[in-house]
C-alpha atoms as a PDB file:
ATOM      1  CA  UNK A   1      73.592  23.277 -91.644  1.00  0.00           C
ATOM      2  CA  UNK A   2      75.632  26.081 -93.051  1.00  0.00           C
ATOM      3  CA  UNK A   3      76.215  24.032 -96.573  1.00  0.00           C
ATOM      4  CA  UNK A   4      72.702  23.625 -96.895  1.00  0.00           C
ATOM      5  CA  UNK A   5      71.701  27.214 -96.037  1.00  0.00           C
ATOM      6  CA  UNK A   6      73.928  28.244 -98.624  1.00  0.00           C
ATOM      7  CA  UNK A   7      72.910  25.717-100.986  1.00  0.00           C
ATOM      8  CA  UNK A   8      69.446  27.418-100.329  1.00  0.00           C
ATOM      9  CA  UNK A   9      70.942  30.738-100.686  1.00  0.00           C
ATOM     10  CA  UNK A  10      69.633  31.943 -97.010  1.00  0.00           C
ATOM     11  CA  UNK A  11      70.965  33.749 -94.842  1.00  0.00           C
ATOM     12  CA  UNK A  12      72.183  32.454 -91.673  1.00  0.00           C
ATOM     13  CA  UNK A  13      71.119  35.535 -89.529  1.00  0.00           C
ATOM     14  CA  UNK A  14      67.668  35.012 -90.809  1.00  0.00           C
ATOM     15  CA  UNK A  15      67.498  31.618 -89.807  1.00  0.00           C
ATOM     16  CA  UNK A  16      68.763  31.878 -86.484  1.00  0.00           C
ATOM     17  CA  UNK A  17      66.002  34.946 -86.274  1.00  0.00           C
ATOM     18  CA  UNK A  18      63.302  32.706 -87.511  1.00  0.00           C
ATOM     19  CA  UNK A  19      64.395  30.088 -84.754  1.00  0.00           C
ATOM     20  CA  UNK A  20      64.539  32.871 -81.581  1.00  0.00           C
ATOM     21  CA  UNK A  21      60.976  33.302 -83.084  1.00  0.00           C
ATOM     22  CA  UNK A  22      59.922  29.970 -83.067  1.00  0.00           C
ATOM     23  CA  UNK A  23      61.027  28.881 -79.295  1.00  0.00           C
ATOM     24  CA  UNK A  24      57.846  30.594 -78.249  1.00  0.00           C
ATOM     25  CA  UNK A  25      55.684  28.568 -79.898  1.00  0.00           C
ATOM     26  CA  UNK A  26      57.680  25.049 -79.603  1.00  0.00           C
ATOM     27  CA  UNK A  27      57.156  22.438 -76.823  1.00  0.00           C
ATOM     28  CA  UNK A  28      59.876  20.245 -76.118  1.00  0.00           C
ATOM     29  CA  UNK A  29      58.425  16.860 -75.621  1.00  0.00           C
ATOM     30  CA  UNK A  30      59.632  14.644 -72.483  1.00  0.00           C
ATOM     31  CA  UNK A  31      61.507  11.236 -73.208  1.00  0.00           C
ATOM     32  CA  UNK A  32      58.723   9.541 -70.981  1.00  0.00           C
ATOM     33  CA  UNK A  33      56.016  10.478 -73.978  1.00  0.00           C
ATOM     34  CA  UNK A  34      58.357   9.133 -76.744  1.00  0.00           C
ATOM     35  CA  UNK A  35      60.970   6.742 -74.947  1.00  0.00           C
ATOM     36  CA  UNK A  36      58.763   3.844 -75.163  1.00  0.00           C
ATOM     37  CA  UNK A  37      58.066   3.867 -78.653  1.00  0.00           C
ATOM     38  CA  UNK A  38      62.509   3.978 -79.258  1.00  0.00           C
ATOM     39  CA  UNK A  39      62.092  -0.188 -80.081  1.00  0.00           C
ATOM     40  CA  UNK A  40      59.397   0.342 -83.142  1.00  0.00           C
ATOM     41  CA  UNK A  41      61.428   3.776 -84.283  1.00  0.00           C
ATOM     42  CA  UNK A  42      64.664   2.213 -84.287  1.00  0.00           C
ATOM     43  CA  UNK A  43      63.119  -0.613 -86.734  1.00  0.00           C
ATOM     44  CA  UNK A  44      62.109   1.693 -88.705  1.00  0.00           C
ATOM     45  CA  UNK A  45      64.928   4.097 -89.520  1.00  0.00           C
ATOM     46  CA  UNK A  46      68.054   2.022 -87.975  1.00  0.00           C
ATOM     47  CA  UNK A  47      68.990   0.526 -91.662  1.00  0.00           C
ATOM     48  CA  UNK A  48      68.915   4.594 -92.758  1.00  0.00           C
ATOM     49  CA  UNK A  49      70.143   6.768 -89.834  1.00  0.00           C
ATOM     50  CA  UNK A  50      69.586   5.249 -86.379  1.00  0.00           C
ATOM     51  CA  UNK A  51      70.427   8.905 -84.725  1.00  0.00           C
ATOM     52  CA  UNK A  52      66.944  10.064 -85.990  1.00  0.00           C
ATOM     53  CA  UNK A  53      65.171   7.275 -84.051  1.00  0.00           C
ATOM     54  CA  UNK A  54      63.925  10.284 -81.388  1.00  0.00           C
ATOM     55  CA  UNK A  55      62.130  12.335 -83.917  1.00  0.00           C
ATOM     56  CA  UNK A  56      60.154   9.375 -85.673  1.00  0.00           C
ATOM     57  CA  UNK A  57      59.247   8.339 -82.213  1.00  0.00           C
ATOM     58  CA  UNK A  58      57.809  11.651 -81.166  1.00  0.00           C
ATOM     59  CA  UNK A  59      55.914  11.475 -84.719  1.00  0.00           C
ATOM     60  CA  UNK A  60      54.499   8.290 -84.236  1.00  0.00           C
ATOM     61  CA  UNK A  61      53.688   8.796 -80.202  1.00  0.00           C
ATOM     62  CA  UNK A  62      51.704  12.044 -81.121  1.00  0.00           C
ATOM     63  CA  UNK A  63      50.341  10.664 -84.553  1.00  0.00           C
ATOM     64  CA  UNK A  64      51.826  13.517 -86.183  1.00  0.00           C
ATOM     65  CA  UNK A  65      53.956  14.174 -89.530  1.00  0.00           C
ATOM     66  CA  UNK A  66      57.098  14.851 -89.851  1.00  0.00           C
ATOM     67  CA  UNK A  67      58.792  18.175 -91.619  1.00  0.00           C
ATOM     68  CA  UNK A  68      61.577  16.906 -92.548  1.00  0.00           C
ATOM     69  CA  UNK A  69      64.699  17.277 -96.040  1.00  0.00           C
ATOM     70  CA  UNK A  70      66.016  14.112 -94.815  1.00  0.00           C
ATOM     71  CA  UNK A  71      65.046  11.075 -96.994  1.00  0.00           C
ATOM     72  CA  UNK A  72      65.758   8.917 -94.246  1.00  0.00           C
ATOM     73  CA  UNK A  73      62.514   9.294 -92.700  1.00  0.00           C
ATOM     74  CA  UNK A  74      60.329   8.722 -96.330  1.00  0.00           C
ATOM     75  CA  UNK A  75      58.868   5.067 -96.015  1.00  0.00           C
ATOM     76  CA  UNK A  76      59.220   4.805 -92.411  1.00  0.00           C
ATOM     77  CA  UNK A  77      56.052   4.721 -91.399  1.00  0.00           C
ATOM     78  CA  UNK A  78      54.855   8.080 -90.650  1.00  0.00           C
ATOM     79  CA  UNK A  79      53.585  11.196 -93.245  1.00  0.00           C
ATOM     80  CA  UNK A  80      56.627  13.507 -94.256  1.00  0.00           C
ATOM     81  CA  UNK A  81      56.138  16.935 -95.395  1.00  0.00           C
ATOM     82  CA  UNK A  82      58.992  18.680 -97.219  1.00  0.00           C
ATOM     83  CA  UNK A  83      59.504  22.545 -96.721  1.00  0.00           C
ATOM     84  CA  UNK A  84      58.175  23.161-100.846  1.00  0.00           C
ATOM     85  CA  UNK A  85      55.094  21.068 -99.765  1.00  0.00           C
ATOM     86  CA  UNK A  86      54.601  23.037 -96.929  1.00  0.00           C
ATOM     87  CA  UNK A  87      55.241  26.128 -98.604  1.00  0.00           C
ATOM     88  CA  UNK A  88      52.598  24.944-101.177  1.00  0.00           C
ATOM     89  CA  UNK A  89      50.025  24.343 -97.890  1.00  0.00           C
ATOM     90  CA  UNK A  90      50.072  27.605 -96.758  1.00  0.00           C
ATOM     91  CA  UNK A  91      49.729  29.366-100.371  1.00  0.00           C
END
C-alpha cells in the first residue's frame, strides 16, 4: 500500500486517519453470510487472484458493488466502482 499511496501522492498519516474514522461506520461481515457463496466467487476471480475470492463473495451475498483499483474484480460478475467514479458520485 505504501507504493500506491505515493504513487497517489497521499499521505500515509492521512490515510490511516481516514481509516480510524471509518471503523465506526464499518461492519465486519461473518463468514457464515459469505462462506457459502466461496464455490461461485472462486469461479469467478480464481483465473485472476483467487485471494480476493472473500470480497466478491460478500459483494455478491449482499448484492452490493464493489470499490475496488484492482482489475481483478472487473468482469466478474458484480458492479465495480473505482475511487475517480466515486469521487465523480458524490460531486
Amino acid at each position: 500500500m505504501p507504493g500506491l499511496l505515493e504513487k497517489r501522492g497521499v499521505s500515509a498519516e492521512m490515510v490511516v486517519q481516514v481509516l480510524d474514522q471509518l471503523q465506526s461506520i464499518i461492519q465486519v461481515i461473518d463468514s457464515e453470510i459469505y462462506g457459502a457463496m466461496k464455490t461461485e466467487a472462486l469461479l469467478r476471480i480464481a483465473s485472476r487472484d483467487a485471494d480476493d475470492w472473500p470480497v466478491l463473495a460478500c459483494a455478491t451475498a449482499l448484492n452490493c458493488p464493489v470499490w475496488t483499483e484492482d482489475a481483478d474484480f472487473f468482469g466478474s460478475g458484480v458492479a465495480t466502482w473505482t475511487s475517480d467514479r466515486i469521487a465523480l458520485y458524490f460531486a
